[in-house]
Protein backbone atom coordinates (compact mmCIF):
# COMPACT_ATOMS: atom_id res chain seq x y z
CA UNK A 1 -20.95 3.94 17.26
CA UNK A 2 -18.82 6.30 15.08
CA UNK A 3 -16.58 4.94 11.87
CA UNK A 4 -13.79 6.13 10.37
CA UNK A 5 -12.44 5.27 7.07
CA UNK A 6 -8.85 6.06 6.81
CA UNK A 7 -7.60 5.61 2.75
CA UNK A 8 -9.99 7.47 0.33
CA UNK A 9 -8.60 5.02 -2.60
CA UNK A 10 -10.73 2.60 -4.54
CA UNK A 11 -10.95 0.63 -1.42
CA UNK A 12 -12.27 3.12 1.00
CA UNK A 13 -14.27 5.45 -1.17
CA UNK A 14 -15.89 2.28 -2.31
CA UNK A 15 -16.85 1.00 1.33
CA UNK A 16 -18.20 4.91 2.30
CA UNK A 17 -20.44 4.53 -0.91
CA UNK A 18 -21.53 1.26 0.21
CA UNK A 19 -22.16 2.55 3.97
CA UNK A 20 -24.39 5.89 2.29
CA UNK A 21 -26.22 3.89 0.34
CA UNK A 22 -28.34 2.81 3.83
CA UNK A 23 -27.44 5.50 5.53
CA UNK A 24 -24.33 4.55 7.90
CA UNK A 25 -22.87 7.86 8.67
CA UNK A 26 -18.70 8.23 8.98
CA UNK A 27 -15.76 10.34 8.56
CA UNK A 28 -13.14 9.30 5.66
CA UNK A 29 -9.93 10.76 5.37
CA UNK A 30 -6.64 10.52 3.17
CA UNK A 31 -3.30 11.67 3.47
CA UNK A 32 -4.29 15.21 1.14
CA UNK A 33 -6.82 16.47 3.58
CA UNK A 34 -10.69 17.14 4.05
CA UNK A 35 -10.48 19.80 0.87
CA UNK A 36 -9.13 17.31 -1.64
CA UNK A 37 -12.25 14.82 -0.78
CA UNK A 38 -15.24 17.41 -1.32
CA UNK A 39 -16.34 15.97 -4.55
CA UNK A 40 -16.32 12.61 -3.12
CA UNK A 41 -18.53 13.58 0.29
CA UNK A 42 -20.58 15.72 -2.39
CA UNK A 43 -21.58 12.88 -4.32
CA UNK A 44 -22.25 10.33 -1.28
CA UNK A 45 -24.41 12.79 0.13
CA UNK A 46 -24.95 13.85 3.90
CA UNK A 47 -23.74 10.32 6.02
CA UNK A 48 -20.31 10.65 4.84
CA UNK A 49 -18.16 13.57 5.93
CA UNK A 50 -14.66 14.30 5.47
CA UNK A 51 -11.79 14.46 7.75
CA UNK A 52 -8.37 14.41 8.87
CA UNK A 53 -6.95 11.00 9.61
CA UNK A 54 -6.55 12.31 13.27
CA UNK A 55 -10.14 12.88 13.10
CA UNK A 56 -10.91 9.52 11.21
CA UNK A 57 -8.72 7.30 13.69
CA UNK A 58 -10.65 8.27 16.70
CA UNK A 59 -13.79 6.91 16.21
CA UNK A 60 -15.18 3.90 17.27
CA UNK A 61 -14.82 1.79 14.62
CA UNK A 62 -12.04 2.54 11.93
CA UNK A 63 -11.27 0.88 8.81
CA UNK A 64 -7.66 0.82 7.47
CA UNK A 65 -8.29 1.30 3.57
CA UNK A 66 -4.28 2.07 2.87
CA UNK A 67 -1.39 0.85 0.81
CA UNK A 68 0.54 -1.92 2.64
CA UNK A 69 3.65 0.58 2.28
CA UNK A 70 1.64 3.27 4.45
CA UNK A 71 0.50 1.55 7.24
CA UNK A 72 3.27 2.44 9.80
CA UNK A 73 3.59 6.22 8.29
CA UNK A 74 -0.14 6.60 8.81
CA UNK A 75 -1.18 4.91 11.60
CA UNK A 76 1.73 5.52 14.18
CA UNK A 77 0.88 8.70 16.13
CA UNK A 78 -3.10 8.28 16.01
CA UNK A 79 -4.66 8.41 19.26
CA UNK A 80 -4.24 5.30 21.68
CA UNK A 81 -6.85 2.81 20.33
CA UNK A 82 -7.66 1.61 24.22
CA UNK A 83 -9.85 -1.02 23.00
CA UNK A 84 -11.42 0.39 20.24
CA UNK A 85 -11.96 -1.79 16.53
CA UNK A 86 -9.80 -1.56 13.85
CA UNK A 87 -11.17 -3.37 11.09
CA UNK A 88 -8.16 -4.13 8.60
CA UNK A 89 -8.70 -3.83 4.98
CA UNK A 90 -5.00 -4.36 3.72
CA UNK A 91 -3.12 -6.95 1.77
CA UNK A 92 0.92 -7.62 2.37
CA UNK A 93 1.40 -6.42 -1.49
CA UNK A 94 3.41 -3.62 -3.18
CA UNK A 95 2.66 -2.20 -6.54
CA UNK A 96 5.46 -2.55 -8.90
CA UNK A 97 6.39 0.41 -10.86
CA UNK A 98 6.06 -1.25 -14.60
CA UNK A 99 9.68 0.33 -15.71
CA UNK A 100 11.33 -1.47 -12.53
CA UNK A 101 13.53 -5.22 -13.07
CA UNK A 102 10.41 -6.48 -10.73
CA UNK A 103 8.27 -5.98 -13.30
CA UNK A 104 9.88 -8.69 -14.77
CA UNK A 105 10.68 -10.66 -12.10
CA UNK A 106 10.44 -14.28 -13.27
CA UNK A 107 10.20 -15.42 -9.70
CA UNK A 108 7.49 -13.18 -9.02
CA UNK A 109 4.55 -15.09 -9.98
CA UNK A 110 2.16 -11.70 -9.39
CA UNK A 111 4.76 -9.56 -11.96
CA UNK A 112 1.84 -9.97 -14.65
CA UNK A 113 -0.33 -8.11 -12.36
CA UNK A 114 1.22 -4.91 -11.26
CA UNK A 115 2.44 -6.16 -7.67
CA UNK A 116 4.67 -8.18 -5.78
CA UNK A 117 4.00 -9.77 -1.84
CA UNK A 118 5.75 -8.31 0.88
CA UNK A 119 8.05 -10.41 2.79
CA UNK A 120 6.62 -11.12 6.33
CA UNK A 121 8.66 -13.43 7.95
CA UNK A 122 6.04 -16.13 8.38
CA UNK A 123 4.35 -14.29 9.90
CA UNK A 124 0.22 -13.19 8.57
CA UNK A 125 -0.36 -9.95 7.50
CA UNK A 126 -3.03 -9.16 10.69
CA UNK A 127 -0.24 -9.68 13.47
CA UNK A 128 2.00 -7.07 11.53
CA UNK A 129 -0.99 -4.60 11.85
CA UNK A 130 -1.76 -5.51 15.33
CA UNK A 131 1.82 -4.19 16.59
CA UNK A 132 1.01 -0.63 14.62
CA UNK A 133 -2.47 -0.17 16.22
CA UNK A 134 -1.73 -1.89 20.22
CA UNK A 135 -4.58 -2.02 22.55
CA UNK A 136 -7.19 -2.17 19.58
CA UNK A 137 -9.44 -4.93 18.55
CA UNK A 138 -8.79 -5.96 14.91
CA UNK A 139 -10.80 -7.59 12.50
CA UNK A 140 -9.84 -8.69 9.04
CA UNK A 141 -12.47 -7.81 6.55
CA UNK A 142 -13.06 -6.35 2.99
CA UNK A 143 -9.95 -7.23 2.16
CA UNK A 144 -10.29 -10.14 -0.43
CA UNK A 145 -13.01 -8.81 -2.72
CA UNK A 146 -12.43 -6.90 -5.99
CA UNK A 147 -12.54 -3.32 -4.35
CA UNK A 148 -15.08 -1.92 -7.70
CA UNK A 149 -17.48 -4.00 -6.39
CA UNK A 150 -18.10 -2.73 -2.73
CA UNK A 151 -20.10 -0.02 -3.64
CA UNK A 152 -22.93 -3.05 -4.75
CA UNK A 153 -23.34 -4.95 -1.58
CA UNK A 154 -26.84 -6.62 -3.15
CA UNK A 155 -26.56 -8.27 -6.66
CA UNK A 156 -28.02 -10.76 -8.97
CA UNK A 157 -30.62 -11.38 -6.25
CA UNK A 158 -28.93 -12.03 -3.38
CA UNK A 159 -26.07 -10.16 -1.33
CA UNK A 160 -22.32 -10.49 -1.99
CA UNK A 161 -19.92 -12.63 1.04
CA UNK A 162 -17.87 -10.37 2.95
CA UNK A 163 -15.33 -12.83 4.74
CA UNK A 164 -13.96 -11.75 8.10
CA UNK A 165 -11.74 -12.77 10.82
CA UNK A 166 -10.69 -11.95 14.32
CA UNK A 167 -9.73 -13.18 18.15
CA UNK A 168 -11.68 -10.33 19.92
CA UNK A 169 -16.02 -11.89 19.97
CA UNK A 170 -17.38 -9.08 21.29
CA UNK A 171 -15.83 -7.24 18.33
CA UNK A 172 -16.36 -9.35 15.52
CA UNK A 173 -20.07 -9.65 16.46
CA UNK A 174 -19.78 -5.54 15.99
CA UNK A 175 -18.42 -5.87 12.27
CA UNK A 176 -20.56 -8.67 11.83
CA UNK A 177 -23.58 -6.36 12.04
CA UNK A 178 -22.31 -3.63 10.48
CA UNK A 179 -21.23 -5.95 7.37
CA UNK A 180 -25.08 -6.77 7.21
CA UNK A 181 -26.16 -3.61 8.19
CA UNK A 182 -24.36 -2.21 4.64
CA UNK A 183 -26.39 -4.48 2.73
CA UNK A 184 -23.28 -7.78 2.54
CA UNK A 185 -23.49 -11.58 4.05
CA UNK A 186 -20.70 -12.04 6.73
CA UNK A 187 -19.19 -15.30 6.97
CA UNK A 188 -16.66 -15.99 10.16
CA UNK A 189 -13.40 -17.69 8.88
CA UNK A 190 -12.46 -17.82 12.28
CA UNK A 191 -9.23 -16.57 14.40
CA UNK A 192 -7.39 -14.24 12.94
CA UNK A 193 -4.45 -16.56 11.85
CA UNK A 194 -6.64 -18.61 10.74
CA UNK A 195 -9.08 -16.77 8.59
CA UNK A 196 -6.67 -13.85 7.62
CA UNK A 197 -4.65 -16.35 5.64
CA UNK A 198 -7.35 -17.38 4.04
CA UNK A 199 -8.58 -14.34 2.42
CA UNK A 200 -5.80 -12.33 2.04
CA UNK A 201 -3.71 -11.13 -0.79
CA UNK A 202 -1.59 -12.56 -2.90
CA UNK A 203 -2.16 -16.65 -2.40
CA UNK A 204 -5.28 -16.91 0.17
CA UNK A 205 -7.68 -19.18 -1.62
CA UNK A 206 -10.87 -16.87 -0.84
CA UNK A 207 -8.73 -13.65 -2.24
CA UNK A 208 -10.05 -12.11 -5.11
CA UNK A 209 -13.30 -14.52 -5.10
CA UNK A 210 -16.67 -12.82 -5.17
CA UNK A 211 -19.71 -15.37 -3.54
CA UNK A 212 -23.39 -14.07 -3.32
CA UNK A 213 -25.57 -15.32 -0.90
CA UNK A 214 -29.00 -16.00 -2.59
């Protein structure tokens, strides 16, 4: 199966460094084009190649690695996702420029750390996505781990938790090997508005904590 990574930020170069590391081959891609990301593919050697998103969003299996505020620019127009996966990577925050009156938001309890949550509606971050990728198969994952760590799947002795989500089986067993295949433990939290909540940035009670499985 082919991957794309679309987002070359902290997040996705992080996951293609994790995915050369055992040799899972893809195609990442950001919004300045293939020639801004030669250092990058340079350094990870020969499995990861760069792309245009275009090129990124057709494969098989694509990983949204993107600022919550980009998801509808970038991913609208991509080729029709007729039942391929979209694994979704994103939290419902926004960075807060640190000159800004949020910045000092008193009833902003995230002000302190750079970024505020989107409002939603009620609704969980995963069904927003869905409507911007329709007739794909999403999974939540990668999302609630501190993104410097990705590139070290295996530590202390045993190999960190990747927590993932989804309503699609056939695809979450996909992303459940390919977690494992990079080197991580998957552990199923379930339906997607179930186990995206859980995870997911800014109040999940799994975001931002790092488990290893020894």
């Amino acid at each position: 199966m082919s991957i794309g990574i679309i987002g070359a930020g902290a997040l996705g170069s992080n996951l293609a460094r994790a995915f050369a590391k055992v040799g899972i081959s893809a195609i990442i891609s950001n919004s300045r084009g293939p020639e801004s990301l030669a250092g990058l593919v340079q350094e990870l050697g020969p499995a990861i190649k760069a792309g245009t998103t275009e090129e990124a969003g057709k494969a098989d299996i694509v990983f949204v690695a993107i600022r919550w505020v980009d998801l509808k620019r970038v991913l609208w127009g991509l080729p029709a996702w007729n039942g391929r996966i979209v694994v979704d990577g994103t939290n419902p925050v926004e960075w807060i420029d640190p000159d800004s009156p949020d910045a000092n938001d008193p009833g902003n309890p995230l002000a302190a750390y750079g970024i505020k949550p989107v409002d939603l509606g009620g609704r969980h971050s995963s069904s927003v996505v869905s409507d911007l990728v329709p007739g794909a198969r999403l999974v939540k994952a990668f999302n609630h781990l501190d993104v410097n760590v990705l590139h070290e799947p295996e530590v202390s002795g045993g190999n960190r938790v990747v927590f993932y989500s989804g309503d699609d089986l056939d695809a979450k067993a996909t992303v459940r090997s390919l977690i494992a295949k990079a080197g991580f433990f998957a552990v199923d939290l379930g339906a997607l508005d179930v186990g995206g909540p859980l995870a997911s940035l800014p109040f999940g009670p799994l975001a931002g904590v790092s488990f290893v499985k020894v």
